[in-house]
PDB file of N, CA and C in Angstrom:
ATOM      1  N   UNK A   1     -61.834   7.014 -28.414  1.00  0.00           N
ATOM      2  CA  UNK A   1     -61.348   5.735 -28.836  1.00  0.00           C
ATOM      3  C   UNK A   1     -60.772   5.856 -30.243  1.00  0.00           C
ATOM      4  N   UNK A   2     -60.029   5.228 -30.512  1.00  0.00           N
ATOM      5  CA  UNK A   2     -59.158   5.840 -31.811  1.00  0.00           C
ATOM      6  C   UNK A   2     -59.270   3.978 -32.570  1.00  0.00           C
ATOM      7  N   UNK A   3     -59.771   4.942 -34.142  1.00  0.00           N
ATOM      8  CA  UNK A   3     -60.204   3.934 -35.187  1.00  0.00           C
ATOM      9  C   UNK A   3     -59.241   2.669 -35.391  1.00  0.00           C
ATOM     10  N   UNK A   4     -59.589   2.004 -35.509  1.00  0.00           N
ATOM     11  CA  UNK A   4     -58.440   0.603 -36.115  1.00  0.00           C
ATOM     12  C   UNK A   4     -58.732   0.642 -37.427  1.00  0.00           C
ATOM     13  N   UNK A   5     -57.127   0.405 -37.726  1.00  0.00           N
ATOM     14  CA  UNK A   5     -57.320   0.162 -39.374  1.00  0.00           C
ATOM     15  C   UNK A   5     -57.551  -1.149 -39.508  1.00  0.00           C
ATOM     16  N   UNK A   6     -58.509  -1.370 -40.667  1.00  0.00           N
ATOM     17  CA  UNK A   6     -58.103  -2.988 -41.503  1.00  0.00           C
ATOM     18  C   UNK A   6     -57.621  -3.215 -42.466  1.00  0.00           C
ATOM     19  N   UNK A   7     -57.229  -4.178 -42.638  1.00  0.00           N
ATOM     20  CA  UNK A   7     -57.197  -4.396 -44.273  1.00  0.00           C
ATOM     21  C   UNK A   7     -57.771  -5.010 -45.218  1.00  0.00           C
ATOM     22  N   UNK A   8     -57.844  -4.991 -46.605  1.00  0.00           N
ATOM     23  CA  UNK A   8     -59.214  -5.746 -47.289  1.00  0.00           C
ATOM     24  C   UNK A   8     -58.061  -6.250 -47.841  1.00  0.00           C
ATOM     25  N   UNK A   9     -59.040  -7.347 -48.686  1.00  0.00           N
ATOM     26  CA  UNK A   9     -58.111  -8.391 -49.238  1.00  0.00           C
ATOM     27  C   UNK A   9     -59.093  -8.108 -50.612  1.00  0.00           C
ATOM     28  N   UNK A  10     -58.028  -8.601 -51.273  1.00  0.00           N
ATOM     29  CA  UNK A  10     -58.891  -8.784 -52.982  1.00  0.00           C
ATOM     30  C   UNK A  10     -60.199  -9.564 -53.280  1.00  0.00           C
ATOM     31  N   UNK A  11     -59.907 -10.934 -52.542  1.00  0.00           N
ATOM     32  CA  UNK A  11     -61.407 -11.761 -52.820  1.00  0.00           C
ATOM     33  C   UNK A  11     -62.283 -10.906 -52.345  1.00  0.00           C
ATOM     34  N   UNK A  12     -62.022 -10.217 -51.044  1.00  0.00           N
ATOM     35  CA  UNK A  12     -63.380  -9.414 -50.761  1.00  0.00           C
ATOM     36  C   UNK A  12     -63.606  -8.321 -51.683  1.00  0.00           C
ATOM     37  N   UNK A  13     -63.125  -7.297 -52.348  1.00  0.00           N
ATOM     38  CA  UNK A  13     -63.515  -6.292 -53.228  1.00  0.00           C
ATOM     39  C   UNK A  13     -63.890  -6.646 -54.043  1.00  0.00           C
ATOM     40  N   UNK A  14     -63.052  -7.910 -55.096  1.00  0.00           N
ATOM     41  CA  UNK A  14     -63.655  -8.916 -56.218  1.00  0.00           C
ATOM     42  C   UNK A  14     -64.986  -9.091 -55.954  1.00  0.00           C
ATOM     43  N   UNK A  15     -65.916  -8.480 -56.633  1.00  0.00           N
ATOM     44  CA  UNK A  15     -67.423  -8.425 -57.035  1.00  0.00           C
ATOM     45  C   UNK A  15     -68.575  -7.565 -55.790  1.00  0.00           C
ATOM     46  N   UNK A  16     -67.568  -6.478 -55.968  1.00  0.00           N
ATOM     47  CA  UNK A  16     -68.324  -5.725 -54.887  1.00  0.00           C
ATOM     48  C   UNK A  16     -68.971  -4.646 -55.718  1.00  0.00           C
ATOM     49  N   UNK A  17     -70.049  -4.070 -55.383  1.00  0.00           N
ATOM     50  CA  UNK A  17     -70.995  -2.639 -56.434  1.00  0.00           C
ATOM     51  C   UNK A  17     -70.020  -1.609 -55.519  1.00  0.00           C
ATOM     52  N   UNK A  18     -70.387  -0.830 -56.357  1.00  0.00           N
ATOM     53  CA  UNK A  18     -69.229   0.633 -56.293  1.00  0.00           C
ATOM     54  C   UNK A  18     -70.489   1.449 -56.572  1.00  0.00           C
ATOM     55  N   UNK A  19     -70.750   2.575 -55.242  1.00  0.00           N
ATOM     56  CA  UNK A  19     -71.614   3.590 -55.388  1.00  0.00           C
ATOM     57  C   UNK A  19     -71.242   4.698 -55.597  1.00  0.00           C
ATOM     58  N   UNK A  20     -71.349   5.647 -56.478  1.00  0.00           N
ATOM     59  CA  UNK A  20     -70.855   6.866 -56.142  1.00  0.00           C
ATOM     60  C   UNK A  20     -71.678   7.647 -54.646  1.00  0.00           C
ATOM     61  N   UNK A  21     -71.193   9.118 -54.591  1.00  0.00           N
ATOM     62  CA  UNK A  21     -71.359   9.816 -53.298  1.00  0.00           C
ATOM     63  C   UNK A  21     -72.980  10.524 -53.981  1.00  0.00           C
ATOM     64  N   UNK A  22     -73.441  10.000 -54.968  1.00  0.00           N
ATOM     65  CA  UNK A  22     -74.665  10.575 -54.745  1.00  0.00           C
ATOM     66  C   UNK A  22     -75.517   9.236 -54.834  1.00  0.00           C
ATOM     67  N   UNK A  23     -75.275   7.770 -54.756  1.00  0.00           N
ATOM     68  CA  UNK A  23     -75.569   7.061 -54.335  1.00  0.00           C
ATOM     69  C   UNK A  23     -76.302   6.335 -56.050  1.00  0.00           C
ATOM     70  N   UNK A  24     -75.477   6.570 -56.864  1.00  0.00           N
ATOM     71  CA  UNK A  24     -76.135   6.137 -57.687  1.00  0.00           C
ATOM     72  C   UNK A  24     -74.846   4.643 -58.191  1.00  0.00           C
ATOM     73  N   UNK A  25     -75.249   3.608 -59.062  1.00  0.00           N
ATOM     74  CA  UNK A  25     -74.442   2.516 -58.826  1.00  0.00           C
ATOM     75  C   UNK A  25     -73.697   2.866 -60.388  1.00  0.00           C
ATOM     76  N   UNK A  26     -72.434   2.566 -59.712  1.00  0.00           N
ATOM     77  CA  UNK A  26     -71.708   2.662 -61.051  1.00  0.00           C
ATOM     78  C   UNK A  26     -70.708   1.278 -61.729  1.00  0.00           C
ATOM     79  N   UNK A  27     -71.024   0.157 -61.307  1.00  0.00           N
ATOM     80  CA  UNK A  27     -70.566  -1.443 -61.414  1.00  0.00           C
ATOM     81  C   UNK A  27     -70.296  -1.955 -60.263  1.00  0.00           C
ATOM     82  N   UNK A  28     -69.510  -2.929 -61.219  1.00  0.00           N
ATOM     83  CA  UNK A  28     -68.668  -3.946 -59.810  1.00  0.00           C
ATOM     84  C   UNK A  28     -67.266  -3.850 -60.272  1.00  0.00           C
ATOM     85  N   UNK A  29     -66.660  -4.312 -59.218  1.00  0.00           N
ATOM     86  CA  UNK A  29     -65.421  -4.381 -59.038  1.00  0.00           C
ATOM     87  C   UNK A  29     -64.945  -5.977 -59.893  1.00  0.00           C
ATOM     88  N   UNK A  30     -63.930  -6.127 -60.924  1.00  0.00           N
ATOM     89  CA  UNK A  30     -63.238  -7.178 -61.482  1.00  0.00           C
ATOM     90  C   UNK A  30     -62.485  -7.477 -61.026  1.00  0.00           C
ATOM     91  N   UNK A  31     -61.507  -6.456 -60.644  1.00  0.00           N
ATOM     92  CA  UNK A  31     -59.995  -6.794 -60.542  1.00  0.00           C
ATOM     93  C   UNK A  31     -59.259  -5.627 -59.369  1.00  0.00           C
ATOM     94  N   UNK A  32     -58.229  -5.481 -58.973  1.00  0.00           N
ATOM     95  CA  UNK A  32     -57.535  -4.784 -58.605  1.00  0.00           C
ATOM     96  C   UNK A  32     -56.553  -4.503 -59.475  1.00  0.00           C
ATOM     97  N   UNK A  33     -55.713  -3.145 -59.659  1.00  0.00           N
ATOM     98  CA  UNK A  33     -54.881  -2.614 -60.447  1.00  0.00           C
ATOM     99  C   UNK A  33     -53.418  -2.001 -59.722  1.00  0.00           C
ATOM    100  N   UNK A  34     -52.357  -2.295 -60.259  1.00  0.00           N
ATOM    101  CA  UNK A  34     -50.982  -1.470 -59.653  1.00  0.00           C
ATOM    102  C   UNK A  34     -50.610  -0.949 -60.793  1.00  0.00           C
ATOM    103  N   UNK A  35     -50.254   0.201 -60.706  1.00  0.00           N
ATOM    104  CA  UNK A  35     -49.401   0.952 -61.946  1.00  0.00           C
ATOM    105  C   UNK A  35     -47.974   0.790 -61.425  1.00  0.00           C
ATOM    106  N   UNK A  36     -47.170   0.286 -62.300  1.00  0.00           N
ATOM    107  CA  UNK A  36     -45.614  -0.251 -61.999  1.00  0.00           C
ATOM    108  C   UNK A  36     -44.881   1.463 -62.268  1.00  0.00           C
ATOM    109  N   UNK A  37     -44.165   1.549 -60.588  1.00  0.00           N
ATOM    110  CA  UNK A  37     -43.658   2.616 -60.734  1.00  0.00           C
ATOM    111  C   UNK A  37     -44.803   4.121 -59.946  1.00  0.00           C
ATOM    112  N   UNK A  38     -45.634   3.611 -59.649  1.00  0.00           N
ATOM    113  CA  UNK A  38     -46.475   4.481 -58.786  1.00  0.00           C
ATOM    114  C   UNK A  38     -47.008   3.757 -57.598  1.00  0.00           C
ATOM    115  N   UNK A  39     -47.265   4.683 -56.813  1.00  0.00           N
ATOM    116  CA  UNK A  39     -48.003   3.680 -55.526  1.00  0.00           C
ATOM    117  C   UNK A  39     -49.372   4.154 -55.585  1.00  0.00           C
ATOM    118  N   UNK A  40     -50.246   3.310 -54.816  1.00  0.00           N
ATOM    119  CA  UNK A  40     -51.778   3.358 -54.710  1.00  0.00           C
ATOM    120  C   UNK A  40     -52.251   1.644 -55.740  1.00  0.00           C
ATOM    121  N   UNK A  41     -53.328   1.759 -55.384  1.00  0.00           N
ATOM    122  CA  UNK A  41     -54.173   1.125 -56.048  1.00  0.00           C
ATOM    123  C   UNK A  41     -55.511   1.156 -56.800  1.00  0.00           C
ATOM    124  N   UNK A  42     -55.961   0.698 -57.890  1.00  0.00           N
ATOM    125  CA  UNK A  42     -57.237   1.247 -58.496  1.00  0.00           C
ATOM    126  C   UNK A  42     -57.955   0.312 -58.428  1.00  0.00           C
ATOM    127  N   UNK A  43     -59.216   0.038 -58.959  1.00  0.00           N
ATOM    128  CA  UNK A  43     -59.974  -1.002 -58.945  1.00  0.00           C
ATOM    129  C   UNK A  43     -60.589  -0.924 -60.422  1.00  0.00           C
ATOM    130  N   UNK A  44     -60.769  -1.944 -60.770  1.00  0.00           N
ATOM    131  CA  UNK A  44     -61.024  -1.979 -62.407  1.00  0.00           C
ATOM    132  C   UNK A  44     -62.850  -2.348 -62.297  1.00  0.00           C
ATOM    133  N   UNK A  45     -63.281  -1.520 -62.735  1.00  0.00           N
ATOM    134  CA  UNK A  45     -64.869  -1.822 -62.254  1.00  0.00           C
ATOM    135  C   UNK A  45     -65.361  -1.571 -63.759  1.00  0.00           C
ATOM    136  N   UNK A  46     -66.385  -2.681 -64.071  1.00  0.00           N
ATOM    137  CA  UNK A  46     -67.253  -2.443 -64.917  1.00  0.00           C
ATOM    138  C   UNK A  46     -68.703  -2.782 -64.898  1.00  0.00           C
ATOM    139  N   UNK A  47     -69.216  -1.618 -65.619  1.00  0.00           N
ATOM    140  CA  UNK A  47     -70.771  -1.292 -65.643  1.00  0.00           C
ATOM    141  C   UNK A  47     -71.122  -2.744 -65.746  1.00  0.00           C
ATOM    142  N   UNK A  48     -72.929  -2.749 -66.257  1.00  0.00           N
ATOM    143  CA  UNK A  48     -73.583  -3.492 -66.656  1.00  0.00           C
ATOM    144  C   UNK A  48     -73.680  -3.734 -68.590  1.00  0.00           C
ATOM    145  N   UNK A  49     -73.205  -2.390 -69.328  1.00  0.00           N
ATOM    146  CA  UNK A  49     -72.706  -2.482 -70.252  1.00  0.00           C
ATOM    147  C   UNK A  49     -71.586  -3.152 -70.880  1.00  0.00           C
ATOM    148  N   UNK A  50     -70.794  -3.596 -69.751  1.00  0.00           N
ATOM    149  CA  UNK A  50     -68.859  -4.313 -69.817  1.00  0.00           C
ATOM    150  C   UNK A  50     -68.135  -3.201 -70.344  1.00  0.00           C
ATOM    151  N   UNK A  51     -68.864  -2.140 -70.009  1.00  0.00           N
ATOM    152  CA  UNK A  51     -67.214  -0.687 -70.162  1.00  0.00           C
ATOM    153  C   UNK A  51     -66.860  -0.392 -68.674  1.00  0.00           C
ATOM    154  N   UNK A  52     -65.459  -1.067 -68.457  1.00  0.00           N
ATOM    155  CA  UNK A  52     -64.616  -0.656 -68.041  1.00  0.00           C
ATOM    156  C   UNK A  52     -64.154   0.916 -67.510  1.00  0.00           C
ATOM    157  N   UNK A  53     -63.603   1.102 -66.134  1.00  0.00           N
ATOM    158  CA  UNK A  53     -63.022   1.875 -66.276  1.00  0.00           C
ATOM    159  C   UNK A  53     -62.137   1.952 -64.224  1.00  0.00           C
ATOM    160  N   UNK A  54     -61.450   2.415 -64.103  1.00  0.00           N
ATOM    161  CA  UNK A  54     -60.542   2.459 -63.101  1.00  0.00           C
ATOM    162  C   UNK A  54     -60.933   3.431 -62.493  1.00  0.00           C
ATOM    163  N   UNK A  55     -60.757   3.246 -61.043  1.00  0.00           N
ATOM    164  CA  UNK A  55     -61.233   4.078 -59.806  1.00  0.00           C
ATOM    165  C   UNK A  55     -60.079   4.053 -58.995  1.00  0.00           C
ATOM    166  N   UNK A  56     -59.282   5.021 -59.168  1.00  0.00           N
ATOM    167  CA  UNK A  56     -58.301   5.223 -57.673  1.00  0.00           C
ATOM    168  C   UNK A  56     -58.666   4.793 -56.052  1.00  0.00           C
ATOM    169  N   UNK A  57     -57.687   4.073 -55.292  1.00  0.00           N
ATOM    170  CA  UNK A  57     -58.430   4.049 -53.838  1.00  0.00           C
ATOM    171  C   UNK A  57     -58.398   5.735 -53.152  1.00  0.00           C
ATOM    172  N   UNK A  58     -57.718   6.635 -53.908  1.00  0.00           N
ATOM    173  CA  UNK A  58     -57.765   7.990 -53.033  1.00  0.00           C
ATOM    174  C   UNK A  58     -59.520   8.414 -53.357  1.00  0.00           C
ATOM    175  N   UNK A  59     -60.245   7.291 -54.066  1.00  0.00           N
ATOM    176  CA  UNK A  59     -61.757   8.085 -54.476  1.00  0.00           C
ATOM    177  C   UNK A  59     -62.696   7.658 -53.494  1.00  0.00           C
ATOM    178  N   UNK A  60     -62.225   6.687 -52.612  1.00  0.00           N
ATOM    179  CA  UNK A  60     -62.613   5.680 -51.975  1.00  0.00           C
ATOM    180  C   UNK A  60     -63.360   6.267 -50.686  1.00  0.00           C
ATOM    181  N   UNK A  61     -64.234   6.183 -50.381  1.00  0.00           N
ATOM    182  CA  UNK A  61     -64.911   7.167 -48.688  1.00  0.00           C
ATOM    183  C   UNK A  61     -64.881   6.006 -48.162  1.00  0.00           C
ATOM    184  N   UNK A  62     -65.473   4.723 -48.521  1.00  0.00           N
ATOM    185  CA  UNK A  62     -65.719   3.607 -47.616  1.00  0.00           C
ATOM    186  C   UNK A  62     -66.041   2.644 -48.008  1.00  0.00           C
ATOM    187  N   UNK A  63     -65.740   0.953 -47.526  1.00  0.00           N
ATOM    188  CA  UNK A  63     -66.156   0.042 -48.129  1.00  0.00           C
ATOM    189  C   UNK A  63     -66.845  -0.990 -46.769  1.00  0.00           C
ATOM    190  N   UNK A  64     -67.629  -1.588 -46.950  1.00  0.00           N
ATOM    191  CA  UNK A  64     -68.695  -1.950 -46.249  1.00  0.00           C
ATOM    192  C   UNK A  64     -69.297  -3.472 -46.996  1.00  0.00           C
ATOM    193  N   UNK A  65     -70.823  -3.039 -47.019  1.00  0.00           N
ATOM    194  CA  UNK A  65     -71.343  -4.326 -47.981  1.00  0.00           C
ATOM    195  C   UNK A  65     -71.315  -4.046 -49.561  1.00  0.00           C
ATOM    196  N   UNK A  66     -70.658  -2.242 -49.729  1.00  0.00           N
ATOM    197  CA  UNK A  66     -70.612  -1.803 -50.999  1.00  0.00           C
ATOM    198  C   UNK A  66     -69.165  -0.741 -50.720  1.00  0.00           C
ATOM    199  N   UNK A  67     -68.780  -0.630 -52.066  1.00  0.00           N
ATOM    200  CA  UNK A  67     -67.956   0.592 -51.988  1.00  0.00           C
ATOM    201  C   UNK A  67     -68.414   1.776 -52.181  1.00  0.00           C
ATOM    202  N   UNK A  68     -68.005   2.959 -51.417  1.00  0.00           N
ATOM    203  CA  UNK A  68     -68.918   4.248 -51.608  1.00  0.00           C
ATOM    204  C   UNK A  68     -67.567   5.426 -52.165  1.00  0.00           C
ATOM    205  N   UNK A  69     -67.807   5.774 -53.124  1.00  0.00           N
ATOM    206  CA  UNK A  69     -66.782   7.058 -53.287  1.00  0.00           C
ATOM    207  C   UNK A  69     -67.204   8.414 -52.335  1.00  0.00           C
ATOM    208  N   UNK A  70     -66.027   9.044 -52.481  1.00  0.00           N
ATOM    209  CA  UNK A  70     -66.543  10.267 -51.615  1.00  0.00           C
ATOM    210  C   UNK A  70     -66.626  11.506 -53.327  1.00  0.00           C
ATOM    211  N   UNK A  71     -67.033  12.492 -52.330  1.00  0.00           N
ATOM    212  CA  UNK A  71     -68.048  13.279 -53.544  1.00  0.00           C
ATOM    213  C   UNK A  71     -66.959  14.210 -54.077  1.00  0.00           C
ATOM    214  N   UNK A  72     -67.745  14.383 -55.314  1.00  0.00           N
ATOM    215  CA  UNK A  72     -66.423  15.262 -56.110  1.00  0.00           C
ATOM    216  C   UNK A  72     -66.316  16.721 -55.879  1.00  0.00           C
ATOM    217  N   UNK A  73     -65.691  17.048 -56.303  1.00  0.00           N
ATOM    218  CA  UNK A  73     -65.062  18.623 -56.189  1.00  0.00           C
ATOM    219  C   UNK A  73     -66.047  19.653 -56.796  1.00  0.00           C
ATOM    220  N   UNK A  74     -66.674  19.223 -57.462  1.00  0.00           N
ATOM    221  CA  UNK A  74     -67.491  19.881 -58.275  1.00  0.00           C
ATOM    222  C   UNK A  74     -68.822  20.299 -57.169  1.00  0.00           C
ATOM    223  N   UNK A  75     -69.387  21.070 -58.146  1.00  0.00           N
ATOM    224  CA  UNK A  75     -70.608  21.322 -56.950  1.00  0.00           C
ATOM    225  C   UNK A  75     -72.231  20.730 -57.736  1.00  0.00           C
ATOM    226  N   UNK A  76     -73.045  20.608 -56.601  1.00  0.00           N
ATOM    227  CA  UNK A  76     -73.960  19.535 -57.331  1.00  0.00           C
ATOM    228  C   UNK A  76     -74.813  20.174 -58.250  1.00  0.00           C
ATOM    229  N   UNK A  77     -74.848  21.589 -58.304  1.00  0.00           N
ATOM    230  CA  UNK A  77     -75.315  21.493 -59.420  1.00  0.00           C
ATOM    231  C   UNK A  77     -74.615  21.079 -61.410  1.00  0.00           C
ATOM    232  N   UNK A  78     -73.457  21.598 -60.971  1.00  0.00           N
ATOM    233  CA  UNK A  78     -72.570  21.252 -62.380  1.00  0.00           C
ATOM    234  C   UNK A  78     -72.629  19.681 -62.186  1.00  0.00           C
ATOM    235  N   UNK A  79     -72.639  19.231 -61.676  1.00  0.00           N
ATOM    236  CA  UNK A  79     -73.040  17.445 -61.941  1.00  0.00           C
ATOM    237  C   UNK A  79     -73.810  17.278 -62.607  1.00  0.00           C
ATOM    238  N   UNK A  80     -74.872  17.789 -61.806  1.00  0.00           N
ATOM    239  CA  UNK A  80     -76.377  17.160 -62.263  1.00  0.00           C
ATOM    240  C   UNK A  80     -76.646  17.745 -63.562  1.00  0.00           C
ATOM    241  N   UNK A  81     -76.487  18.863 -63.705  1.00  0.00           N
ATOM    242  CA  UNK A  81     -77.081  19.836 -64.993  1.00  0.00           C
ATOM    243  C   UNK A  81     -76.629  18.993 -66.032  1.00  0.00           C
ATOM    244  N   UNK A  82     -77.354  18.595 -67.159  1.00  0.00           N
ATOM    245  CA  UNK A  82     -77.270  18.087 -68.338  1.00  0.00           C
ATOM    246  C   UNK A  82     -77.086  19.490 -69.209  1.00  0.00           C
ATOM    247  N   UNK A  83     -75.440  19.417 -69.886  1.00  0.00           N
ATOM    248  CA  UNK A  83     -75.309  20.661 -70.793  1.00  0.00           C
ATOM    249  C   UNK A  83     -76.365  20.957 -71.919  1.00  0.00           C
ATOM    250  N   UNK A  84     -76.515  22.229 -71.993  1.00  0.00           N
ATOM    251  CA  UNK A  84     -77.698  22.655 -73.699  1.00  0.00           C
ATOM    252  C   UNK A  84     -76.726  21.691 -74.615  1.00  0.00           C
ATOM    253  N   UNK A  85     -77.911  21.975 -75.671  1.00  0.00           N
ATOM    254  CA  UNK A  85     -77.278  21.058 -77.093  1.00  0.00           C
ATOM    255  C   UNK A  85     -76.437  22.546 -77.316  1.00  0.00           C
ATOM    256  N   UNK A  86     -76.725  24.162 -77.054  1.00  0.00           N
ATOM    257  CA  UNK A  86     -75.945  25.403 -77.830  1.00  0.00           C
ATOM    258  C   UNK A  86     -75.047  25.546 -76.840  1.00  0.00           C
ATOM    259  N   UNK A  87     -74.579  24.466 -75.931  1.00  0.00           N
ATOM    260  CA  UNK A  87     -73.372  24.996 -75.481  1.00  0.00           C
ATOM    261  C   UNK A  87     -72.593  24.095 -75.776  1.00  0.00           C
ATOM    262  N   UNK A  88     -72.255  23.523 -76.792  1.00  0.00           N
ATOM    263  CA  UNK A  88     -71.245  22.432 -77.194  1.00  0.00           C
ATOM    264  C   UNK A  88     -70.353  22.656 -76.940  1.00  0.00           C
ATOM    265  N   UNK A  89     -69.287  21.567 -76.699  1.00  0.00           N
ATOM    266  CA  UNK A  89     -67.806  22.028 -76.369  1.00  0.00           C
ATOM    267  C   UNK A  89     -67.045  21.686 -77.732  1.00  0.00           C
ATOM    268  N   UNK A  90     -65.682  22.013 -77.542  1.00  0.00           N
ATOM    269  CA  UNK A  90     -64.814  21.313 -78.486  1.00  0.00           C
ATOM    270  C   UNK A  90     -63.440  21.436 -78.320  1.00  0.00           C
ATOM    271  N   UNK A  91     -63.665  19.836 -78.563  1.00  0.00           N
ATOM    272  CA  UNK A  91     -61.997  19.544 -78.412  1.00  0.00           C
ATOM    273  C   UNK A  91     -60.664  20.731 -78.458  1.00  0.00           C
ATOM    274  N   UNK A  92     -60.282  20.775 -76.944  1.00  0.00           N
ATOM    275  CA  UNK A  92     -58.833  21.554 -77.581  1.00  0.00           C
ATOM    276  C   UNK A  92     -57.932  21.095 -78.298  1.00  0.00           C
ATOM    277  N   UNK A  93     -57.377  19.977 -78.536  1.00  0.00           N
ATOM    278  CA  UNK A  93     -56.812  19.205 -79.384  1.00  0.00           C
ATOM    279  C   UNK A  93     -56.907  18.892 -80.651  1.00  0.00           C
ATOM    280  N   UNK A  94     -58.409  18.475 -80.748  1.00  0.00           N
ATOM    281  CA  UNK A  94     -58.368  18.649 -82.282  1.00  0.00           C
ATOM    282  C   UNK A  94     -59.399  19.711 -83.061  1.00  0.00           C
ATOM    283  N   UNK A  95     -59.972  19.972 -82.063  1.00  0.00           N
ATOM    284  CA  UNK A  95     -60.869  20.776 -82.414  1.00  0.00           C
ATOM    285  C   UNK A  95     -62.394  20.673 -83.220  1.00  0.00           C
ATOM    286  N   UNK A  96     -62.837  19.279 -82.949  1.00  0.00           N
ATOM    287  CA  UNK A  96     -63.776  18.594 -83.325  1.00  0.00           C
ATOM    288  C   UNK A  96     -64.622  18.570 -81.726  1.00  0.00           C
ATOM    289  N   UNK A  97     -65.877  18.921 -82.396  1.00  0.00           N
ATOM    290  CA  UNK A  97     -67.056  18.709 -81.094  1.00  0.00           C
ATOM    291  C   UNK A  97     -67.120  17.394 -80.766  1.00  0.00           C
ATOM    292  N   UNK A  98     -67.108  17.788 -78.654  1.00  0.00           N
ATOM    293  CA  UNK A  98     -67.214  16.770 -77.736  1.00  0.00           C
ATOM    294  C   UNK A  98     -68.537  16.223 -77.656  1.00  0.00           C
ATOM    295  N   UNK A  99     -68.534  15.171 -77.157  1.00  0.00           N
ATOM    296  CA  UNK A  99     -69.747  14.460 -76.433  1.00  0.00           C
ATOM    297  C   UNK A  99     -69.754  14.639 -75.340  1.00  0.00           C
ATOM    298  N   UNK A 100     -71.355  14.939 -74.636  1.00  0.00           N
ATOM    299  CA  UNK A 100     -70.932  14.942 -73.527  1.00  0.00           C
ATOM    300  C   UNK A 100     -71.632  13.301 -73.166  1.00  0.00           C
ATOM    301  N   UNK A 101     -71.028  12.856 -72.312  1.00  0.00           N
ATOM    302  CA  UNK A 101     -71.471  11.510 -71.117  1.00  0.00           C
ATOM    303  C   UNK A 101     -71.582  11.221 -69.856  1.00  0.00           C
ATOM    304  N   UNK A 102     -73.222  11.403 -69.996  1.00  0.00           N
ATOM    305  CA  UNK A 102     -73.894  11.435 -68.699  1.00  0.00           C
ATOM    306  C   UNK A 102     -73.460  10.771 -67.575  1.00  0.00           C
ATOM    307  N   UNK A 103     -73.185   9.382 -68.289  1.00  0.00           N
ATOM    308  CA  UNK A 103     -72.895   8.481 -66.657  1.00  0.00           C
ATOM    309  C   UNK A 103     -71.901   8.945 -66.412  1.00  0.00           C
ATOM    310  N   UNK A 104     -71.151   9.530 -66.828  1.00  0.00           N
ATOM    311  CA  UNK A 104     -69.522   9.910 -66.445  1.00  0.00           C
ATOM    312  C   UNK A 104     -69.628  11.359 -66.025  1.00  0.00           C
ATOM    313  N   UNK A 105     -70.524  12.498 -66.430  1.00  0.00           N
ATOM    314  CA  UNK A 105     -70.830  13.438 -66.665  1.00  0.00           C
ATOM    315  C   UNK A 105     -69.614  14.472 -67.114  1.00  0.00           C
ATOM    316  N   UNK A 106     -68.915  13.658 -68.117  1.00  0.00           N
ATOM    317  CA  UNK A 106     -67.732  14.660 -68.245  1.00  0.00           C
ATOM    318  C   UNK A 106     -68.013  14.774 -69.724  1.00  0.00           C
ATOM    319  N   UNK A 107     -67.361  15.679 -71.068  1.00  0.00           N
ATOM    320  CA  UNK A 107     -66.794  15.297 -72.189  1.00  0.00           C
ATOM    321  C   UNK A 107     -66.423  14.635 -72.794  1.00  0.00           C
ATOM    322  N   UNK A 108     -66.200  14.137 -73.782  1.00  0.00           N
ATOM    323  CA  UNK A 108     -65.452  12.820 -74.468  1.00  0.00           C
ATOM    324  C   UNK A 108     -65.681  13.071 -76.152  1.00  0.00           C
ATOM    325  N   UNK A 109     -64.236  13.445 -76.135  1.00  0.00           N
ATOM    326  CA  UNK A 109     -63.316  13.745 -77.707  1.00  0.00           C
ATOM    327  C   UNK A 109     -63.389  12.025 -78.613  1.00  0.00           C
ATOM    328  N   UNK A 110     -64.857  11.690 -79.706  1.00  0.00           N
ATOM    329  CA  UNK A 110     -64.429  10.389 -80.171  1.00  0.00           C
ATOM    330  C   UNK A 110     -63.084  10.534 -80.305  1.00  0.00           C
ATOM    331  N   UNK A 111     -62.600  11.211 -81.446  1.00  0.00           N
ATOM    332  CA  UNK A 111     -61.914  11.026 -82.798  1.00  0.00           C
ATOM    333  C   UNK A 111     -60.463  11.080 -81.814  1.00  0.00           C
ATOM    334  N   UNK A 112     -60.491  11.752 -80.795  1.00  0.00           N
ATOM    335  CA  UNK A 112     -59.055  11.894 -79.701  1.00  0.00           C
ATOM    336  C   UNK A 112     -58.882  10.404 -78.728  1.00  0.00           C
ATOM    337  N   UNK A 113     -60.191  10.219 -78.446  1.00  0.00           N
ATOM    338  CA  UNK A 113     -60.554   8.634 -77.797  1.00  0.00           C
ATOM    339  C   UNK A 113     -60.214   9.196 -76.217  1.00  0.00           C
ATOM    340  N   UNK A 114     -60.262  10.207 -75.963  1.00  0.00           N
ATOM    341  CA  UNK A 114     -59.971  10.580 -74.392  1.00  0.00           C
ATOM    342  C   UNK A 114     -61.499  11.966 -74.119  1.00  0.00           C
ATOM    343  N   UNK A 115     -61.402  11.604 -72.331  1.00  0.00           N
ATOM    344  CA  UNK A 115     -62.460  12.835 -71.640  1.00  0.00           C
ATOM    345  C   UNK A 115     -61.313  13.943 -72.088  1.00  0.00           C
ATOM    346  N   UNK A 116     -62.318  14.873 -72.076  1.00  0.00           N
ATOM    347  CA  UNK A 116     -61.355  16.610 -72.149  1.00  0.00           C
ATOM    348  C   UNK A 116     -62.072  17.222 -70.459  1.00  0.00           C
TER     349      UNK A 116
END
């Protein structure tokens, strides 16, 4: 039997929790997003903190009574592992030591204001 597509509508995503693929909650959904001049759509989701941040629908595995991302490229242990304090990184750009950030589990250059 071959799947039917649907389609969602905005009121329904508007205030939906967004899980990642290891099932941990990473906000709700505010808004929907178009970048003028690209196709796709993002979803503007923010924590319980009110930081913001955009989720592509290509991140999207499934939406239901929640949204679920599908899992990243990475492998689970480089997720999970919280870096040593002696393996600091640093900025290629400016060359000032990164932060790392857990909920995000990536890098983050203050003084550049971007993940590396």
């Amino acid at each position: 039997m071959a799947k039917q597509e649907k389609a969602i509508t905005r009121e329904k995503l508007a205030g939906m929790q967004v899980i990642d693929a290891q099932g941990h909650a990473l906000g709700t959904v505010k808004d929907i997003a178009f970048t003028v001049g690209k196709t796709g759509v993002s979803l503007h989701v923010e924590d319980k903190k009110g930081q913001g941040r955009d989720i592509t629908w290509e991140e999207v595995q499934a939406v239901g009574d929640f949204i679920i991302l599908k899992p990243t490229t990475q492998t689970a242990t480089t997720q999970t592992a919280q870096p040593k304090e002696e393996a600091k990184q640093i900025c290629p750009t400016c060359k000032e030591p990164l932060s790392y950030i857990e909920q995000y589990q990536r890098w983050y250059c203050y003084k550049c204001k971007k993940y590396c």
